[in-house]
Protein backbone atom coordinates (compact mmCIF):
# COMPACT_ATOMS: atom_id res chain seq x y z
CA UNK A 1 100.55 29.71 141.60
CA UNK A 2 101.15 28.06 138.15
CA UNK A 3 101.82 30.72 135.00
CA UNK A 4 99.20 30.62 132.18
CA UNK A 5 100.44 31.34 128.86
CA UNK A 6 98.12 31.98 125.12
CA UNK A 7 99.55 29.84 122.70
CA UNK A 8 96.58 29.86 120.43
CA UNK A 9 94.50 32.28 118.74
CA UNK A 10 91.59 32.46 116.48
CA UNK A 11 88.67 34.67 114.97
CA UNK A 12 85.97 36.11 112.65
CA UNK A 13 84.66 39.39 113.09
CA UNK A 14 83.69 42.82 110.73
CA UNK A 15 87.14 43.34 110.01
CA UNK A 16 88.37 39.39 108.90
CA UNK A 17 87.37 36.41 108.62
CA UNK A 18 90.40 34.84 110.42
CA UNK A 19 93.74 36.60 112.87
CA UNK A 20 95.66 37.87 109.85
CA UNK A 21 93.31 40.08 108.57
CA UNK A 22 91.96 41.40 111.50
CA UNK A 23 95.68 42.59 112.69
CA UNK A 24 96.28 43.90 109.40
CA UNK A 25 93.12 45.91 110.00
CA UNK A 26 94.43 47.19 113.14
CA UNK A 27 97.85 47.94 112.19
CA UNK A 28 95.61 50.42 108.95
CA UNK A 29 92.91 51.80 111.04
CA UNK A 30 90.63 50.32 108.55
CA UNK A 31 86.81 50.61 109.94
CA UNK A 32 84.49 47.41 109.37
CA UNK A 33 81.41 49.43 110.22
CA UNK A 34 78.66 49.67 107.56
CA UNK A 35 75.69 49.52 106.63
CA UNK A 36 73.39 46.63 107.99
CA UNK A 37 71.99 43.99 105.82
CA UNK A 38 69.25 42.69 108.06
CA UNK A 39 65.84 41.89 106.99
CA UNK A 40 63.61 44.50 107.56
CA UNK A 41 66.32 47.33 107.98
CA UNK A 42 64.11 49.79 107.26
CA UNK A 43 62.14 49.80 109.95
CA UNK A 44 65.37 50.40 112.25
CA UNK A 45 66.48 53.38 113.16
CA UNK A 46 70.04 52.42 113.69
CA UNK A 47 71.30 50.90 109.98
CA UNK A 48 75.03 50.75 110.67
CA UNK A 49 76.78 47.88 112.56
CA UNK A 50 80.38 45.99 112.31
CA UNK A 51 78.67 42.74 110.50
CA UNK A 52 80.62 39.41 109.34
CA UNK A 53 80.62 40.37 105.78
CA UNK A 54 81.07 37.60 102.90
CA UNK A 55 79.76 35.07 105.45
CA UNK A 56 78.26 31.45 103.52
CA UNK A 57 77.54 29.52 106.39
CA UNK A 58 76.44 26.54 104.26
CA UNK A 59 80.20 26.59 102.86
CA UNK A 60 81.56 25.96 106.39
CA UNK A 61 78.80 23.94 107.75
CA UNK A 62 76.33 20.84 106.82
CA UNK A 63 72.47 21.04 107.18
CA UNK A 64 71.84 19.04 110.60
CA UNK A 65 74.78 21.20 112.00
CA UNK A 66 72.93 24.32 110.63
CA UNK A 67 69.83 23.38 112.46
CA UNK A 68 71.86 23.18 115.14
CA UNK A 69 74.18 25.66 115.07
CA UNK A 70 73.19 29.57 115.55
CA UNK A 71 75.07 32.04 114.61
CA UNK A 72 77.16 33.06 117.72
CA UNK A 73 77.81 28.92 117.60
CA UNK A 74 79.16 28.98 113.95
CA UNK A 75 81.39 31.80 114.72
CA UNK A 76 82.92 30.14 117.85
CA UNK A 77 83.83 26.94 116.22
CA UNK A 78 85.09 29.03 113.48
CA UNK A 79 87.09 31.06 115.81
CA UNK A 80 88.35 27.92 118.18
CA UNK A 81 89.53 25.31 114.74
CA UNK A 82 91.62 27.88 113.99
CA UNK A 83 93.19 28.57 117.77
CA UNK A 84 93.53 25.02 117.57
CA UNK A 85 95.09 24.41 113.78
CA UNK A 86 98.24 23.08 114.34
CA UNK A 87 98.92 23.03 118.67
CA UNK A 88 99.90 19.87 118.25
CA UNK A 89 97.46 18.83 121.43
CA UNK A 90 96.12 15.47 121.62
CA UNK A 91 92.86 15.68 123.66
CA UNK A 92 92.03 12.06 123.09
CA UNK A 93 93.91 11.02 125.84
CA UNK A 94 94.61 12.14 129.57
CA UNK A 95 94.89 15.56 128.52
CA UNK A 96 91.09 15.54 127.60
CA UNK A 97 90.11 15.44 131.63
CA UNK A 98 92.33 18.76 132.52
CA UNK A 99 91.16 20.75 129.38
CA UNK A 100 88.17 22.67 128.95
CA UNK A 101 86.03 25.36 127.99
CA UNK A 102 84.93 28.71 129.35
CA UNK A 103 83.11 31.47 126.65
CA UNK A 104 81.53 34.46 127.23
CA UNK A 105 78.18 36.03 125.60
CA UNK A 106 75.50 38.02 126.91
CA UNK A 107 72.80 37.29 124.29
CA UNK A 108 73.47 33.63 123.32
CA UNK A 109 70.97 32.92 119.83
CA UNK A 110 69.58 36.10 119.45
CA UNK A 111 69.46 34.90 116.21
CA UNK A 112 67.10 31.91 116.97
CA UNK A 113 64.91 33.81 119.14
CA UNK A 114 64.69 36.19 116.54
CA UNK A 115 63.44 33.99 113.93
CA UNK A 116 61.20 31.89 115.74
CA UNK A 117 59.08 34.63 116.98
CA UNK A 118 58.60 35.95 114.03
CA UNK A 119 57.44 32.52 112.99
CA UNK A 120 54.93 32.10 115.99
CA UNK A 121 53.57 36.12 116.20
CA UNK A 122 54.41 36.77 112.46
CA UNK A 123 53.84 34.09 110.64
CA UNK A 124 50.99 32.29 112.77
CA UNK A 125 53.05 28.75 113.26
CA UNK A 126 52.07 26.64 116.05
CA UNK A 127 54.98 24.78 115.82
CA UNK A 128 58.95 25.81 116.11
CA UNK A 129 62.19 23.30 115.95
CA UNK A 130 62.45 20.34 118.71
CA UNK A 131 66.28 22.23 118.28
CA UNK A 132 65.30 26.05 119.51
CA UNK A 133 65.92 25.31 122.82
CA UNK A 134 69.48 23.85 122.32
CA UNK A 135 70.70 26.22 119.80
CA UNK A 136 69.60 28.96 121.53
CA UNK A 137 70.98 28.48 125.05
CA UNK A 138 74.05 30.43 126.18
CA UNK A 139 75.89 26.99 126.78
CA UNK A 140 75.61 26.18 123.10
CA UNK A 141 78.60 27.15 121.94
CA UNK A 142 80.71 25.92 125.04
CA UNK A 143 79.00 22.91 124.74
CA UNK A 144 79.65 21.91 121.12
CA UNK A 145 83.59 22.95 121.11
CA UNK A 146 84.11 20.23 124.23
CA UNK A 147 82.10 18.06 122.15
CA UNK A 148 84.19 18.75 118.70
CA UNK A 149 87.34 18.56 120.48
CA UNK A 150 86.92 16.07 123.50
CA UNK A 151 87.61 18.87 126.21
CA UNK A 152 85.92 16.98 129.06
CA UNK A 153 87.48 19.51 132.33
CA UNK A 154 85.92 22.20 133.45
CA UNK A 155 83.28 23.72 130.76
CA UNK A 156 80.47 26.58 130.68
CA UNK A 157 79.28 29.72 130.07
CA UNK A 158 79.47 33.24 131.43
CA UNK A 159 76.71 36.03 130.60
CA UNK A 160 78.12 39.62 132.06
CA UNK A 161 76.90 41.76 129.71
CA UNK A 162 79.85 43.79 127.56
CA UNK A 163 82.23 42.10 130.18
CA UNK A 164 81.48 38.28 129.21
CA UNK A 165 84.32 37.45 127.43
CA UNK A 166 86.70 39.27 129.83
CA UNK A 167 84.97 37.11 133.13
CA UNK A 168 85.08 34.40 131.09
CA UNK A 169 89.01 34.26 130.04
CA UNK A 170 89.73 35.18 134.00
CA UNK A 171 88.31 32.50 134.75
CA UNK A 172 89.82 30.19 132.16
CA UNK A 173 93.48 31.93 133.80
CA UNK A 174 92.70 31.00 137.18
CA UNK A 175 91.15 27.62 136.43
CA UNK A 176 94.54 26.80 135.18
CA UNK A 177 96.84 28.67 137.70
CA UNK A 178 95.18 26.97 140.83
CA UNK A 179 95.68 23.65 138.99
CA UNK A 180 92.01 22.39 137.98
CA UNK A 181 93.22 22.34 134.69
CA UNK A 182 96.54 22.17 132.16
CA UNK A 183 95.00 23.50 129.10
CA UNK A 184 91.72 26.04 128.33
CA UNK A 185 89.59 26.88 125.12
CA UNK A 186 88.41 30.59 126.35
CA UNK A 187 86.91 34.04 124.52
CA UNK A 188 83.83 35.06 123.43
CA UNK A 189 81.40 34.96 121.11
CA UNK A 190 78.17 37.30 120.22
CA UNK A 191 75.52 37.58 117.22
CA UNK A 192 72.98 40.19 117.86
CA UNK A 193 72.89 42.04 114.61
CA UNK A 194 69.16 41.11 113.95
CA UNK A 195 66.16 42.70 113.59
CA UNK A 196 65.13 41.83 117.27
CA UNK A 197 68.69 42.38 118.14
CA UNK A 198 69.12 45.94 116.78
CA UNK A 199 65.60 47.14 117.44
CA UNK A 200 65.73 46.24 121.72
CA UNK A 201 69.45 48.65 121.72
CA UNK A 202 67.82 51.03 120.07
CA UNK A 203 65.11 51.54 122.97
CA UNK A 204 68.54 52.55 125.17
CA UNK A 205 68.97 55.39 123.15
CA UNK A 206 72.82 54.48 123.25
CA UNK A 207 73.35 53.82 119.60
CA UNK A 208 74.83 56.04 117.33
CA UNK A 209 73.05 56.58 113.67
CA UNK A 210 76.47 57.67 111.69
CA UNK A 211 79.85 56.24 113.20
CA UNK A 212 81.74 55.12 116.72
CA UNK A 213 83.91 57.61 117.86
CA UNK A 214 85.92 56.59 121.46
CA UNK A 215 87.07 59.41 123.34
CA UNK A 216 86.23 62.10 120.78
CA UNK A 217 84.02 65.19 122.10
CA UNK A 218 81.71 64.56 119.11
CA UNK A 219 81.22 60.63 120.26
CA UNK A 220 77.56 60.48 119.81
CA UNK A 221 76.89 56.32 120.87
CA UNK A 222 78.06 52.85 120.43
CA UNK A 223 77.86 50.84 117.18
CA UNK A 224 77.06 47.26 117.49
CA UNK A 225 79.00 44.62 115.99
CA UNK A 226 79.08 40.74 115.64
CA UNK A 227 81.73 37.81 116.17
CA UNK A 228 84.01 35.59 118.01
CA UNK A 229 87.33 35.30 118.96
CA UNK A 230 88.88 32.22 120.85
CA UNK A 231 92.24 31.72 122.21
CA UNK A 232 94.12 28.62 123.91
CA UNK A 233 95.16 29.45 127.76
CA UNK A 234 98.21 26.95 128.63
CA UNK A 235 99.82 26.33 131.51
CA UNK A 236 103.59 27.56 131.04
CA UNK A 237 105.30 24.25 131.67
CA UNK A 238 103.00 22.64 129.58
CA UNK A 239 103.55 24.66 126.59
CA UNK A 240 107.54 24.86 126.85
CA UNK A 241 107.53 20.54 127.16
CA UNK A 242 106.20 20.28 124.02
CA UNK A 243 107.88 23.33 122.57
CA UNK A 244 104.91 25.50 121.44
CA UNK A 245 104.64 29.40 120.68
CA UNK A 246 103.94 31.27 123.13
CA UNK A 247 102.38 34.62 122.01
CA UNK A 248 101.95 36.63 125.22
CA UNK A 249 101.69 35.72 129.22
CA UNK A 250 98.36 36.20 131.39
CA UNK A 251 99.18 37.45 134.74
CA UNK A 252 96.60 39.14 136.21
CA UNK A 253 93.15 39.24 136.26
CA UNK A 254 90.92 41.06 138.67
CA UNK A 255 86.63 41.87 138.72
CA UNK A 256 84.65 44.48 140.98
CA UNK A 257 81.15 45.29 141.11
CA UNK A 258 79.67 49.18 141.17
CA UNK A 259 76.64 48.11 142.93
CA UNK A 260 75.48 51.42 141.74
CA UNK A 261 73.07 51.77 139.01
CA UNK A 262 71.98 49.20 136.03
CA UNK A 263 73.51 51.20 133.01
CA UNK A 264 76.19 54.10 134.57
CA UNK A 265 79.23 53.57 134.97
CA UNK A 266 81.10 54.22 138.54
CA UNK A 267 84.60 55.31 138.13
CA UNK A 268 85.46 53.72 141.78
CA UNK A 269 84.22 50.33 140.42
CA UNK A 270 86.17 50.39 137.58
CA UNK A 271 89.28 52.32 139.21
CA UNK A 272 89.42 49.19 141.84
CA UNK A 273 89.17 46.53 138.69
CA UNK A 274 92.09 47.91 137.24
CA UNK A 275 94.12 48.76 140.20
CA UNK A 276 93.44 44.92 141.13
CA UNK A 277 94.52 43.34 138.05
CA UNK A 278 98.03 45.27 138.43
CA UNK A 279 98.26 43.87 142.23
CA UNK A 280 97.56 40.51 140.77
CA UNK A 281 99.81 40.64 138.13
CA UNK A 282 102.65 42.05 140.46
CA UNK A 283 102.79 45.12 138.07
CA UNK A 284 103.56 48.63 139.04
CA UNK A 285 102.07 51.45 137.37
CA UNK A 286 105.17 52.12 135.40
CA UNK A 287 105.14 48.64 133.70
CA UNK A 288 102.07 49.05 131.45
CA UNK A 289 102.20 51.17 128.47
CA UNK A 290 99.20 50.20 126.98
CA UNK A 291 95.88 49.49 127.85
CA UNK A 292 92.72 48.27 125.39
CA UNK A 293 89.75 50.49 126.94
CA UNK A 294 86.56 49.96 127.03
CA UNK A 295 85.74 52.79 125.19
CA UNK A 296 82.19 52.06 123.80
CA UNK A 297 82.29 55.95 122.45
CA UNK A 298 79.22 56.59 124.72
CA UNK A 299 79.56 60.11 126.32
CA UNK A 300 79.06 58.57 129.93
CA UNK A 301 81.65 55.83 128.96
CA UNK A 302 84.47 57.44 127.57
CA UNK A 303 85.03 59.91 130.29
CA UNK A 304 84.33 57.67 133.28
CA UNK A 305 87.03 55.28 131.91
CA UNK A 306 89.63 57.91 131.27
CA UNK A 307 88.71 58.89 134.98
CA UNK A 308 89.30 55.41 136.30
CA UNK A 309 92.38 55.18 134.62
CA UNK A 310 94.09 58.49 135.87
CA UNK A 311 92.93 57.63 138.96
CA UNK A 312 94.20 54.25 139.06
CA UNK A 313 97.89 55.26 137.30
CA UNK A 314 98.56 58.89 138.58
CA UNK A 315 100.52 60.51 137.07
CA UNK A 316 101.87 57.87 134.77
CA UNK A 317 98.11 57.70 133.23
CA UNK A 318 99.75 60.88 131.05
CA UNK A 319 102.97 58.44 129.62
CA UNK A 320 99.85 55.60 128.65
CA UNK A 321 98.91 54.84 125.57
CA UNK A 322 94.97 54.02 125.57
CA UNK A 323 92.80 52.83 122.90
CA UNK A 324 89.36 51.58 121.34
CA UNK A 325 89.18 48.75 118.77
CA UNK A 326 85.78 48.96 119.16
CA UNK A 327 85.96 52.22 116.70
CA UNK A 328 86.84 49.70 114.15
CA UNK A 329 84.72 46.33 114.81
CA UNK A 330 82.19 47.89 116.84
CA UNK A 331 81.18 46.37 120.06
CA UNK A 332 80.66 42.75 120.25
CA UNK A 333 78.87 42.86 123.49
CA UNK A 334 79.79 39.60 125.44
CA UNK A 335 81.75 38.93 122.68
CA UNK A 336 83.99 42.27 122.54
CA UNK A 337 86.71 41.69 125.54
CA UNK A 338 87.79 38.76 123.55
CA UNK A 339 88.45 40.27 119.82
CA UNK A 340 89.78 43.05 121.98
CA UNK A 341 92.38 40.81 123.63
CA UNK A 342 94.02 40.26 119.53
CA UNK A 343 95.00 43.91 119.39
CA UNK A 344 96.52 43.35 123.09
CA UNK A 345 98.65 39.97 121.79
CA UNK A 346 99.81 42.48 118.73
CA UNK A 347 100.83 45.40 120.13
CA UNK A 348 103.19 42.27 123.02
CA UNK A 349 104.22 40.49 120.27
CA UNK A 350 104.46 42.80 116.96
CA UNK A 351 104.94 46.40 118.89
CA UNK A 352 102.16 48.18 117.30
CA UNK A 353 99.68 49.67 119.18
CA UNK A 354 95.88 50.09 117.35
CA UNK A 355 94.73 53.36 117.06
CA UNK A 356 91.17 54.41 117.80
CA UNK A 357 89.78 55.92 114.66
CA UNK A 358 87.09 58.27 113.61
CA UNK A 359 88.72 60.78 116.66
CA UNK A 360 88.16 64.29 115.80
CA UNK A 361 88.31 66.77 118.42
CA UNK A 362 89.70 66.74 121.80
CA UNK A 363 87.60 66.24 125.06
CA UNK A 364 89.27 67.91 128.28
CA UNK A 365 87.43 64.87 129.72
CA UNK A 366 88.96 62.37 127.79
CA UNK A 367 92.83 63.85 128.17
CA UNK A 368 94.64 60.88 127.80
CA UNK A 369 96.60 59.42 124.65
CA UNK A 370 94.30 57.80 122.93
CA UNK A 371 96.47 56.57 119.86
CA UNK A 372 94.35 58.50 117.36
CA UNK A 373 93.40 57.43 114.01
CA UNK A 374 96.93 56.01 113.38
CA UNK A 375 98.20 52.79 114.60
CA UNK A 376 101.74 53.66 116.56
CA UNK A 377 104.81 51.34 116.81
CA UNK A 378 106.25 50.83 120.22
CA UNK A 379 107.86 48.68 122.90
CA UNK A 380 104.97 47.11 125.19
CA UNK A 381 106.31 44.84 127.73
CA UNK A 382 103.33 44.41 129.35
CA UNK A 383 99.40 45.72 128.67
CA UNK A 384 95.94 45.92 130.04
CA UNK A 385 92.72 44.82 128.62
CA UNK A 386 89.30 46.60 130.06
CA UNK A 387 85.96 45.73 129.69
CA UNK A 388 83.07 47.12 131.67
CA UNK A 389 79.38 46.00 131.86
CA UNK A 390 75.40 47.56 132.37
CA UNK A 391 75.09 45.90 135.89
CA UNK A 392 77.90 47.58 137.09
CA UNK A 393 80.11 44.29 136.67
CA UNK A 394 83.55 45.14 135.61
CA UNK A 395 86.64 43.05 134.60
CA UNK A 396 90.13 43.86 133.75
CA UNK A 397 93.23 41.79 132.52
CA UNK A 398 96.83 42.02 132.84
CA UNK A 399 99.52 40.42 130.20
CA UNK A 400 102.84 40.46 129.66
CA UNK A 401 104.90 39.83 126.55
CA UNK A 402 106.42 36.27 126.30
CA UNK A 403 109.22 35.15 128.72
């Protein structure tokens, strides 16, 4: 089995608008959660999300590409030109046929959908864009990075709910370790902060009003946010040939299903997810310090994960350090595994560990080390990255630090 190295990474999300400033972010336990500024906010319920703020897409991109870009589109491509500034890839050639594309997003153009019914119940239009149906798709944004960049190898689109992005760079990883391809474009991208958006989350009474708060007995819901984050997936030979930087290794990957219920979690399902990206990776227990969680600060959530992962560690689950971004960008749905993956890269390559913020009191069902409210410095030689879906679909990486 061929090695799979990142040697690219890029994104925009509530707390930057490119890498650097979401790490430094991370490394304050700064919160990019605020209020929303959506049309018609007031008739939401839920006003808080982790929006792109400061975000002129008609600085970035020209009118035809507008109409045919939506959101979750603009923020991939913004994501993947910068994973790609400077690799030093030529994709014109024969490298073009073993690269590709895999992204993850459970919603696609909620954005688009959004707007266009509101022009054809709203507004009374009998007519919509001759582009709604390609900007809207879930392929959109797959589709127009292979086009931007001539990635003509294996390319599409995975839709898993909160566990897109995490299916989707496993699959990028093994496309390239069984040998289908050299090089992959992978991550995740999501844009649901709309009216529409907001207004169908709110009906799963899973949302909290005031703040996200992982692990904390006071956690009263999830906070949605919005963004992308994209990464380049080498093969290891590859990337040492032509000398590039390698910022962390990907060896292990594994994905279970609870076959349970629709929206509760099973701590089997995700117990065997994790357990199975350690086999894969050839990790013991003892070798992983860190792991991103899930944590979507949901009560159900929080405590099944912490479950899953004492379960699946023993008694090493009380030497782990365990924490949620996701109290700082809010969740990105499909979208979330990947921006999650950053703070994963920084803690192999930096040695600081992100905190989960806005923890305030202790939850005997949540008794594991959940880094709180201050980002930690520390050795990580090798780290987990969780991510677990409604549907019961659950998907778990493994990475070391570079060889």
């Amino acid at each position: 089995m061929r090695r799979v190295v990142i040697t690219g990474q890029g994104t925009i999300n509530a707390l930057g608008h490119d890498v650097a400033q979401t790490l430094a972010a991370f490394r304050q336990g700064r919160c990019g959660i605020g209020p929303l500024a959506l049309r018609d906010v007031e008739r939401l319920s839920v006003r808080i999300g982790g929006q792109v703020r400061d975000y002129d897409p008609e600085a970035l991109f020209n009118r035809q590409q507008i109409a045919l870009y939506d959101r979750f589109t603009q923020f991939t491509l913004i994501a993947t030109k910068q994973a790609l500034e400077g690799c030093g890839l030529d994709f014109s050639g024969a490298l073009a046929t073993r690269s590709g594309v895999v992204f993850g997003t459970a919603g696609g153009g909620v954005n688009t959908w959004d707007e266009n019914y509101r022009s054809v119940y709203e507004e009374g239009k009998n007519r919509v864009h001759p582009f709604v149906v390609p900007k809207l798709m879930n392929n959109a944004a797959a589709s127009h990075v292979s086009m931007e960049y001539n990635l003509k190898g294996p390319s599409f689109s995975v839709a898993t709910a909160c566990a897109s992005s995490n299916h989707a760079m496993g699959q990028a990883f093994n496309l390239i370790r069984c040998g289908m391809a050299d090089v992959m474009v992978t991550g995740g991208a999501e844009a649901m902060l709309s009216f529409g958006g907001v207004k169908a989350w709110e009906g799963l009474r899973v949302m909290s009003k005031d703040a996200c708060r992982p692990f904390s007995a006071n956690r009263n819901g999830m906070v949605q946010g919005e963004g992308a984050a994209v990464f380049l997936f080498e093969e290891y030979d590859h990337a040492k040939a032509r000398g590039a930087e390698i910022l962390a290794e990907v060896v292990g990957f594994a994905m279970t299903s609870d076959a349970a219920d629709i929206v509760m979690p099973s701590q089997q399902g995700a117990a065997r997810a994790i357990t199975g990206a350690l086999t894969d990776g050839k990790l013991n227990p003892e070798d992983v310090c860190y792991i991103n969680a899930h944590g979507t600060g949901t009560a159900a959530n929080d405590k099944v994960e912490c479950a899953a992962v004492a379960h699946a560690f023993g008694h090493h689950a009380d030497d782990l350090m365990i924490s949620s971004t996701k109290s700082m960008h809010g969740h990105l749905i499909g979208g979330t595994g990947a921006v999650e993956l950053l703070a994963c890269i920084m803690a192999l390559k930096d040695g600081i560990v992100a905190p989960t913020i806005g923890y305030e009191e202790a939850d005997p069902e949540c008794a594991l080390d959940v880094v709180p409210n201050v980002a930690r410095e520390a050795k990580v030689e090798a780290c987990l990255s969780n991510a677990f879906a409604f549907g019961g679909l659950n998907a778990v990486l493994a990475l070391r630090a570079a060889p």
